[in-house]
C-alpha atoms as a PDB file:
ATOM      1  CA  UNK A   1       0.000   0.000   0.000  1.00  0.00           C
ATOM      2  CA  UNK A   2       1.063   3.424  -0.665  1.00  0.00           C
ATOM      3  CA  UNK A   3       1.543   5.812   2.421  1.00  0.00           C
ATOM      4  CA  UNK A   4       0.965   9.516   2.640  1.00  0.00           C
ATOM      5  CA  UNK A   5       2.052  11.808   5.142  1.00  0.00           C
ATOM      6  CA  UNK A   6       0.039  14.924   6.432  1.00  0.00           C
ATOM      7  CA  UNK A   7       3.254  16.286   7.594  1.00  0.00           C
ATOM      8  CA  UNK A   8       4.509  16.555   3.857  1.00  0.00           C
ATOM      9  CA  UNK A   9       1.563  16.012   1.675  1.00  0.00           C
ATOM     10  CA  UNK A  10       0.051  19.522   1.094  1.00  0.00           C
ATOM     11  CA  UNK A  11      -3.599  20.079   2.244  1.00  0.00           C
ATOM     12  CA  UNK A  12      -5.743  19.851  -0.570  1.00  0.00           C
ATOM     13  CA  UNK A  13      -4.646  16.647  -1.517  1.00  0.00           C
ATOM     14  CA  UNK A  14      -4.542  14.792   1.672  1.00  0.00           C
ATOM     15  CA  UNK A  15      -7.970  16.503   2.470  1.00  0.00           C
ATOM     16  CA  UNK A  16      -9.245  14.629  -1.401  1.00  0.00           C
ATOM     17  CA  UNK A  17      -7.521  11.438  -0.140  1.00  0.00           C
ATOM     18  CA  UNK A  18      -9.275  11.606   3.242  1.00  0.00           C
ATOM     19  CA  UNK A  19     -13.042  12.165   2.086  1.00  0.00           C
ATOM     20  CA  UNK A  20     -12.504   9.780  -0.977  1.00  0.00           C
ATOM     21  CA  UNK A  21     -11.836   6.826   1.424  1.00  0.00           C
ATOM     22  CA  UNK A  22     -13.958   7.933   4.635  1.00  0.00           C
ATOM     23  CA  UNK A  23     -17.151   7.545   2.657  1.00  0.00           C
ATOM     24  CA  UNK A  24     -20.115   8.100   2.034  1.00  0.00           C
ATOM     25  CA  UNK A  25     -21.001  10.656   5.083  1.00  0.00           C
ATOM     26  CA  UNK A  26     -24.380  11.684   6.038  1.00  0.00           C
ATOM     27  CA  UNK A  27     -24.728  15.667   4.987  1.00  0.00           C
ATOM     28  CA  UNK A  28     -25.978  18.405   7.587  1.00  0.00           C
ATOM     29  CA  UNK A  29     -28.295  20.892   6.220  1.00  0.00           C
ATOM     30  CA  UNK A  30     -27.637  23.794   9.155  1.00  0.00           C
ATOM     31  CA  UNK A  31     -29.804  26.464   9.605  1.00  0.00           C
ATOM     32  CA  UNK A  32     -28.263  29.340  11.779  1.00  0.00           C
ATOM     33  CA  UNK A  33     -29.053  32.791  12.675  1.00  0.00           C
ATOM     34  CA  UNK A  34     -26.980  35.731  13.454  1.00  0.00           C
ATOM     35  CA  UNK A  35     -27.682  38.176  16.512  1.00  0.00           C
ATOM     36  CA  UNK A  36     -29.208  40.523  13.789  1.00  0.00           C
ATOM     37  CA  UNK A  37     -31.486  37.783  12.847  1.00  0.00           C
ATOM     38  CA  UNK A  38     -30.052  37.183   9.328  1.00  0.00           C
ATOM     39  CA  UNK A  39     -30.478  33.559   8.350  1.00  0.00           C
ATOM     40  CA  UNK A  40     -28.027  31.192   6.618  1.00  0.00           C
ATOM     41  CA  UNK A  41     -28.363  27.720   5.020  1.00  0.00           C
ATOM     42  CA  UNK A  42     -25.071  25.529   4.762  1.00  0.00           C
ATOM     43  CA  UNK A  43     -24.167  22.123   3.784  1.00  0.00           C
ATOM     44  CA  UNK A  44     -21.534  19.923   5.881  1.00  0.00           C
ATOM     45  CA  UNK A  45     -20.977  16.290   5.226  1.00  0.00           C
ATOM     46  CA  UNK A  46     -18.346  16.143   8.454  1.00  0.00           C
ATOM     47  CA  UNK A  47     -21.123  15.337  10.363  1.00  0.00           C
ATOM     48  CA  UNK A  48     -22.749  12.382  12.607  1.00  0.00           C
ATOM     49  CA  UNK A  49     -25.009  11.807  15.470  1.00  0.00           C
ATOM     50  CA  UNK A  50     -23.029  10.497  18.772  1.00  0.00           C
ATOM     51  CA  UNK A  51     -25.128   8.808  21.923  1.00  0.00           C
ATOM     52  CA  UNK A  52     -29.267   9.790  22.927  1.00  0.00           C
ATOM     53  CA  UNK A  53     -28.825  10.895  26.960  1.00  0.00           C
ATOM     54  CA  UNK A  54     -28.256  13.353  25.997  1.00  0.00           C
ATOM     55  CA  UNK A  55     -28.263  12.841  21.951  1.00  0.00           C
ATOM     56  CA  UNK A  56     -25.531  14.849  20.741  1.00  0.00           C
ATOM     57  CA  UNK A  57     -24.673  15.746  17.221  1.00  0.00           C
ATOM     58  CA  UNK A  58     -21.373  17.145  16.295  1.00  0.00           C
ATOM     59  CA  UNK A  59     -20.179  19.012  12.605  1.00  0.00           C
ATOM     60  CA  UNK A  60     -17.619  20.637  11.637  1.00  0.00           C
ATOM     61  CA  UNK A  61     -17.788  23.460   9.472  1.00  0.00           C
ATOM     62  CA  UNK A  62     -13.731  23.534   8.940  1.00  0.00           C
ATOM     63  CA  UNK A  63     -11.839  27.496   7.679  1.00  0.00           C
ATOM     64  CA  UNK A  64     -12.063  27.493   4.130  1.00  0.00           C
ATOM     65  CA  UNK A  65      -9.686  26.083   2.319  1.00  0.00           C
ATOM     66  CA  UNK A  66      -8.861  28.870  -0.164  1.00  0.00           C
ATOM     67  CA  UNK A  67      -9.237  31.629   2.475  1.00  0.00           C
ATOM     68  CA  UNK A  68      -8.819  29.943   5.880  1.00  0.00           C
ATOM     69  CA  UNK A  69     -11.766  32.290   7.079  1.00  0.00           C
ATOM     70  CA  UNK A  70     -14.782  30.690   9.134  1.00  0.00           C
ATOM     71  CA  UNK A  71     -17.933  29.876   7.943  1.00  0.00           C
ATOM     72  CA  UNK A  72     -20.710  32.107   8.335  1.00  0.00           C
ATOM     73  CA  UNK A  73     -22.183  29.066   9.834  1.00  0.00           C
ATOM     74  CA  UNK A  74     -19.575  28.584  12.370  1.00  0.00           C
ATOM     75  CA  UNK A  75     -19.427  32.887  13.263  1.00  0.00           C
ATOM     76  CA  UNK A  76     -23.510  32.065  13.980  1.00  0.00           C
ATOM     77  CA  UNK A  77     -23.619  29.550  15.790  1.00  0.00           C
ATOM     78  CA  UNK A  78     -21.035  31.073  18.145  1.00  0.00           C
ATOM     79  CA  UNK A  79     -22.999  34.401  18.633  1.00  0.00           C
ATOM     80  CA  UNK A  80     -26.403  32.542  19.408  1.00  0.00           C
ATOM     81  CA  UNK A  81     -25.351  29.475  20.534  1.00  0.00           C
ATOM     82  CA  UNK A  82     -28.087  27.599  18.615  1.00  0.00           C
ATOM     83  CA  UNK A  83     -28.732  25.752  14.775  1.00  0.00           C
ATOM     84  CA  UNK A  84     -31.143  22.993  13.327  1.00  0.00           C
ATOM     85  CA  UNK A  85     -30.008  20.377  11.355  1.00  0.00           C
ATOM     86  CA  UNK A  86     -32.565  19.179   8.591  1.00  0.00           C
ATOM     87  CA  UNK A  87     -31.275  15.739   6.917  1.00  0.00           C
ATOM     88  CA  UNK A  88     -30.459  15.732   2.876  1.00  0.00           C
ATOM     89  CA  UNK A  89     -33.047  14.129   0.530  1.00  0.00           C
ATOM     90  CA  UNK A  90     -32.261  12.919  -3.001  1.00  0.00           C
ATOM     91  CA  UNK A  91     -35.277  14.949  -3.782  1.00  0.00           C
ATOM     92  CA  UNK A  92     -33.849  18.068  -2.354  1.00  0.00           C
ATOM     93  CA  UNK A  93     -29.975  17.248  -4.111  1.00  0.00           C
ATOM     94  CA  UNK A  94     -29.970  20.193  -6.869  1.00  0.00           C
ATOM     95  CA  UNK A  95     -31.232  22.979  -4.204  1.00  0.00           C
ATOM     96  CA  UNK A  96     -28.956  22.194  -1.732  1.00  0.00           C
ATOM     97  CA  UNK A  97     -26.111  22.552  -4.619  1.00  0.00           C
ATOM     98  CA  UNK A  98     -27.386  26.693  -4.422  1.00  0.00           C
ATOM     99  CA  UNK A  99     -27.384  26.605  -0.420  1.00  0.00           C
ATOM    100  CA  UNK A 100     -23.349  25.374  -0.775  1.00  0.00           C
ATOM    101  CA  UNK A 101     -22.246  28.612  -2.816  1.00  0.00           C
ATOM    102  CA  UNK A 102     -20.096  30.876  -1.083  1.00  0.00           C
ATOM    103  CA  UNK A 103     -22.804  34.284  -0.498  1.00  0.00           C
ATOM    104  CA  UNK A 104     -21.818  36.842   1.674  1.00  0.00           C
ATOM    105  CA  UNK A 105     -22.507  36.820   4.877  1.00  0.00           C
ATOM    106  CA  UNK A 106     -26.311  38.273   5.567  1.00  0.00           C
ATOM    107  CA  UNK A 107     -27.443  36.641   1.972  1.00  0.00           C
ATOM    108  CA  UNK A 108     -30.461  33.873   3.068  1.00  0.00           C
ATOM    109  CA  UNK A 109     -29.569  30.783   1.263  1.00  0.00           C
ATOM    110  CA  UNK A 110     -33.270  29.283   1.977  1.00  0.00           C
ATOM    111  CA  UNK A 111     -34.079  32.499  -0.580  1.00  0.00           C
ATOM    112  CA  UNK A 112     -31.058  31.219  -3.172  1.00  0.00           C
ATOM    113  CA  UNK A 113     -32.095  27.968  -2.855  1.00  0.00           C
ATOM    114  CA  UNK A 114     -35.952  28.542  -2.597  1.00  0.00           C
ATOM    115  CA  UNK A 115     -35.964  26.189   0.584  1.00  0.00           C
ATOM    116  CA  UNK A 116     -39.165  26.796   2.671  1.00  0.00           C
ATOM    117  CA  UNK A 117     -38.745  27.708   6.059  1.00  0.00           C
ATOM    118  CA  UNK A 118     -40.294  25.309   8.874  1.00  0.00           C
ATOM    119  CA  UNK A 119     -40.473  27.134  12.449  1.00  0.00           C
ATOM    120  CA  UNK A 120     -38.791  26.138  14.952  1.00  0.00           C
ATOM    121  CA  UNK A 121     -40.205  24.820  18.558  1.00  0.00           C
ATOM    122  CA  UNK A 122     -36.840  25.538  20.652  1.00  0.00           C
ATOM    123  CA  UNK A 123     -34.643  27.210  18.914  1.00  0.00           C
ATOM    124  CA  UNK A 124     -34.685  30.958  16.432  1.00  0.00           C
ATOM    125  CA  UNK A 125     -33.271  29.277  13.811  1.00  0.00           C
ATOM    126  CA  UNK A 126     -35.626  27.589  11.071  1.00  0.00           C
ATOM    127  CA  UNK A 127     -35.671  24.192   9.907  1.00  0.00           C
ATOM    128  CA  UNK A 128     -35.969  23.439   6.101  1.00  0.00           C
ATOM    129  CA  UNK A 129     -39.358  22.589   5.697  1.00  0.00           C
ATOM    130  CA  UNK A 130     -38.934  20.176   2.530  1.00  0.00           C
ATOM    131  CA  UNK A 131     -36.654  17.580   4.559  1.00  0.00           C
ATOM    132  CA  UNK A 132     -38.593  14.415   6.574  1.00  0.00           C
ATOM    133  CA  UNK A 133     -35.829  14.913   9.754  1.00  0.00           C
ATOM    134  CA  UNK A 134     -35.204  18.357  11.377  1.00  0.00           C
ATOM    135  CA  UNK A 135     -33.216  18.215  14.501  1.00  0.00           C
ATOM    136  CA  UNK A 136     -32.854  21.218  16.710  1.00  0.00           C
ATOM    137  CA  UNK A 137     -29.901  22.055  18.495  1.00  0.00           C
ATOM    138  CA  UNK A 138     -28.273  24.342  21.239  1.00  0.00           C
ATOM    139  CA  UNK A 139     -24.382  24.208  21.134  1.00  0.00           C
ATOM    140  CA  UNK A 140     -22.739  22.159  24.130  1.00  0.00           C
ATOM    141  CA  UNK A 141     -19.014  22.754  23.036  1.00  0.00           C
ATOM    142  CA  UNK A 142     -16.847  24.517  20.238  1.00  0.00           C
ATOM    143  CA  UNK A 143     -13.642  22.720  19.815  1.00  0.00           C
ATOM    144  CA  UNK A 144     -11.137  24.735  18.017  1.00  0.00           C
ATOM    145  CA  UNK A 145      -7.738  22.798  16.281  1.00  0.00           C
ATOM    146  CA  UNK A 146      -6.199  25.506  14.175  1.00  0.00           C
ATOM    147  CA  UNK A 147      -6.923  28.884  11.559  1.00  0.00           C
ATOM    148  CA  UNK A 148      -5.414  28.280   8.783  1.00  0.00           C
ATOM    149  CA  UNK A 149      -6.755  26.801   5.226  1.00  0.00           C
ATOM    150  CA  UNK A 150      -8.546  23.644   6.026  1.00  0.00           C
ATOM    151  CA  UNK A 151      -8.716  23.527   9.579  1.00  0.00           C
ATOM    152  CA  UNK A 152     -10.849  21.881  11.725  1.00  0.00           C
ATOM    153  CA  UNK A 153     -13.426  23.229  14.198  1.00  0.00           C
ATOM    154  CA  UNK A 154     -16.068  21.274  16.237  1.00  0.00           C
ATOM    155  CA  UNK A 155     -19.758  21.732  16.944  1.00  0.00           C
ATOM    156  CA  UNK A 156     -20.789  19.941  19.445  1.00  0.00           C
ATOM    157  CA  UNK A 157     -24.658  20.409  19.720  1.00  0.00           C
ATOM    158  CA  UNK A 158     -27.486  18.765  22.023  1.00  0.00           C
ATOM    159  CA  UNK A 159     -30.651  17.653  19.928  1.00  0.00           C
ATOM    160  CA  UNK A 160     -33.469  19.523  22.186  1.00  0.00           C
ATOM    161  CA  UNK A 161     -36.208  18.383  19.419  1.00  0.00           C
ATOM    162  CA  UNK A 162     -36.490  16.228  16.653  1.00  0.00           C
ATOM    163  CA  UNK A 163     -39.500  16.419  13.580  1.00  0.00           C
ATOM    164  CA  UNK A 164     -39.962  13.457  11.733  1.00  0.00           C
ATOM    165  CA  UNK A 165     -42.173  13.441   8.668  1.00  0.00           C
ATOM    166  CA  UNK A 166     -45.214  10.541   9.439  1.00  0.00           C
ATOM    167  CA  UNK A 167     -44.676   9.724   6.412  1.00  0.00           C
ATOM    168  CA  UNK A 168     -41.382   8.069   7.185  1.00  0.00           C
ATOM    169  CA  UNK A 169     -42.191   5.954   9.700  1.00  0.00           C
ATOM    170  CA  UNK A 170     -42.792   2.269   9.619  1.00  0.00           C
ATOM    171  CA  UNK A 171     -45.385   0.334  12.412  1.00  0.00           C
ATOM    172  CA  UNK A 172     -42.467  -0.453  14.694  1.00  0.00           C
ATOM    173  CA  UNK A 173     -41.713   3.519  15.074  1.00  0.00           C
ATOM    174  CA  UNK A 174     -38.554   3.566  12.858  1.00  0.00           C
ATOM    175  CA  UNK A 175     -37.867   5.203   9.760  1.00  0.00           C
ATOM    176  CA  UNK A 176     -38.269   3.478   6.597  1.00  0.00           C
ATOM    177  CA  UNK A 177     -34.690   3.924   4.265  1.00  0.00           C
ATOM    178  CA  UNK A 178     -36.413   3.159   1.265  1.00  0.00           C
ATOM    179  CA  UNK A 179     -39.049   6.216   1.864  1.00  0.00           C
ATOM    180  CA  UNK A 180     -36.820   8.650   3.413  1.00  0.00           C
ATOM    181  CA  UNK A 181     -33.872   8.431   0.868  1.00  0.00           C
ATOM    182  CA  UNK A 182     -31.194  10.238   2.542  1.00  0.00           C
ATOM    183  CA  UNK A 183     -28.446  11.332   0.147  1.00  0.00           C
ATOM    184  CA  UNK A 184     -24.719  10.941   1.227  1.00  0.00           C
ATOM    185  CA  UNK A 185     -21.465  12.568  -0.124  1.00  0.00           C
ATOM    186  CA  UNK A 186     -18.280  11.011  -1.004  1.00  0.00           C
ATOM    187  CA  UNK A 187     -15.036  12.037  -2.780  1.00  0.00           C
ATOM    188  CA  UNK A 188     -15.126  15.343  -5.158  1.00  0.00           C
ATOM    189  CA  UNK A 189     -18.768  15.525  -7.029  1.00  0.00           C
ATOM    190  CA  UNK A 190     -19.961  12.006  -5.900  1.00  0.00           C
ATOM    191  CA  UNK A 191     -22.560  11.641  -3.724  1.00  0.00           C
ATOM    192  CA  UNK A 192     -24.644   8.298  -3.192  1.00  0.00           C
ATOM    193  CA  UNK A 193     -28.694   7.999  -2.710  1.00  0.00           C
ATOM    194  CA  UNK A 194     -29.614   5.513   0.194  1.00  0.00           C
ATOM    195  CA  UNK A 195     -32.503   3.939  -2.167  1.00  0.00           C
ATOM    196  CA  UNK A 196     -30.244   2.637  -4.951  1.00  0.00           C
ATOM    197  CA  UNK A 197     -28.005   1.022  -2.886  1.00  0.00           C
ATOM    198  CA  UNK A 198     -29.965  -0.623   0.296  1.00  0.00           C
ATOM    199  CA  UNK A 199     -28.874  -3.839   2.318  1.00  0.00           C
ATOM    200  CA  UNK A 200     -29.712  -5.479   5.481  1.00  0.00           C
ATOM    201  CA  UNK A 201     -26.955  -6.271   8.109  1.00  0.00           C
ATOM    202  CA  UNK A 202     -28.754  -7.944  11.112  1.00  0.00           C
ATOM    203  CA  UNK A 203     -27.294  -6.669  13.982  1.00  0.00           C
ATOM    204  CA  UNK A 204     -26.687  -9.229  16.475  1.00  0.00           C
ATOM    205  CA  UNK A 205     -28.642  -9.437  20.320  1.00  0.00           C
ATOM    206  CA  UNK A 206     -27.019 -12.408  21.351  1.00  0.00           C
ATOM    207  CA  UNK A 207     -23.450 -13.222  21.333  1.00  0.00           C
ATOM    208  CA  UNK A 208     -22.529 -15.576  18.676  1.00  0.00           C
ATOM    209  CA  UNK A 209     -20.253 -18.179  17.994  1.00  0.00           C
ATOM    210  CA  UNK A 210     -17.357 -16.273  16.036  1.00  0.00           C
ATOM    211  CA  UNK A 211     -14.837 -16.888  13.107  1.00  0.00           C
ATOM    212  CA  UNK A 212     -12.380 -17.892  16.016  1.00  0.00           C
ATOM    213  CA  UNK A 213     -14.571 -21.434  16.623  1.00  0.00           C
ATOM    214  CA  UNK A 214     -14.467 -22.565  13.209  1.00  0.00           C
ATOM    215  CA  UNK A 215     -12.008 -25.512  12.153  1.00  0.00           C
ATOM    216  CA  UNK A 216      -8.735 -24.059  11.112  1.00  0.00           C
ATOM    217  CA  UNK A 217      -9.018 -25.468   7.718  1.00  0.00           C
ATOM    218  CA  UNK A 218     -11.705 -23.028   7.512  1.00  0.00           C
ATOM    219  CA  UNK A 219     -10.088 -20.479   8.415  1.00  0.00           C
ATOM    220  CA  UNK A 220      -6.997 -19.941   6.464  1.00  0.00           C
ATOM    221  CA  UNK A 221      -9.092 -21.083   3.209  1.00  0.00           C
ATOM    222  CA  UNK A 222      -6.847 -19.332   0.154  1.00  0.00           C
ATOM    223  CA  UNK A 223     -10.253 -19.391  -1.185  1.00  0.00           C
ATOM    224  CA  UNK A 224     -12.823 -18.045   1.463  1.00  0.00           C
ATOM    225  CA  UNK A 225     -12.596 -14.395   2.812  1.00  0.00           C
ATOM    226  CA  UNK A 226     -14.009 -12.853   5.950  1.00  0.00           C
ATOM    227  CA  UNK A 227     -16.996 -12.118   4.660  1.00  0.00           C
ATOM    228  CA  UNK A 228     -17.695 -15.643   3.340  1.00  0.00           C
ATOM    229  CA  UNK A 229     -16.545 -16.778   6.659  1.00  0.00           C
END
């Protein structure tokens, strides 16, 4: 395998290596509002969901890379303290395209993108009406690794609500993956939609036997792999 070092690779192309092979990531639609009550509407596919007492979902809306400045998201959030986070639809793909381009701060991106704006029960900022999952969210913790071109920065958020569109949800209470068709992003353009590419993975209650008690034989097959196994 080849190797590549962050300490000598420059940034752009360790960042292209890095979301080409951690893939495909859930994307964060997050509303914010400034103290003036300006809203924006940003993208962020460093993003994931982490525990439920309290449920906590972190982001990271990293310095630019061309200008190492902050995100109008990130300058928000830190003046109010709070966001939503409505998830990505394949339905919803081209308009959030418009909501990613780089505005000036003040310009609403739910007015570039024409996303409709759903109120809010706990929080100022809106959630986008047109998505099946809205989470609202009061930050817990900023965690702050650097300023230049590509840095990283941490939101660390509390979910304090959570909308779910009926129609997503099966008789058990869950959410149907074939109705909700969440869009995820990988490497450069690509992005992948969750209904073209579904499979079950039971996830086990019980422990179970393991690889480790089959007959050797089996186990160093040349011609079996883990996953036959």
């Amino acid at each position: 395998m080849r190797q590549f070092d962050p300490d000598t690779l420059p940034h752009s192309e360790f960042h292209r290596l890095l979301v080409g092979g951690v893939a495909p990531r859930p994307v964060a639609l997050v509303s914010s509002m400034s103290l003036d009550g300006s809203s924006n509407l940003s993208p962020f596919s460093f993003f994931n969901v982490f525990g439920v007492n309290p449920a906590v979902l972190c982001f990271s809306p990293a310095y630019s890379g061309r200008t190492g400045m902050p995100k109008h998201t990130m300058l928000n959030i830190l003046e109010t303290r709070e966001c939503t986070v409505s998830i990505v639809t394949y339905e919803m793909v081209h308009q959030i395209s418009l909501a990613s381009a780089p505005y000036e701060r003040g310009v609403d991106e739910f007015v570039k993108s024409g996303l409709t704006k759903r109120p809010s029960v706990k929080v100022s900022p809106p959630g986008v009406a047109e998505s099946p999952f809205v989470m609202e969210a009061k930050l817990l913790r900023h965690l702050d690794f650097g300023k230049g071109p590509g840095s990283a920065n941490l939101m660390i958020c509390e979910v304090v609500m959570l909308h779910v569109n009926e129609s997503m949800l099966t008789d058990k209470g869950g959410i149907d993956p074939a109705r909700i068709d969440q869009v995820a992003r990988l490497g450069g353009p690509y992005y992948t939609r969750a209904k073209r590419g579904l499979f079950v993975l039971p996830q086990p209650g019980v422990p179970l036997v393991g690889i480790d008690r089959l007959p050797e034989e089996i186990r160093s097959s040349p011609i079996l792999t883990g996953k036959h196994l």
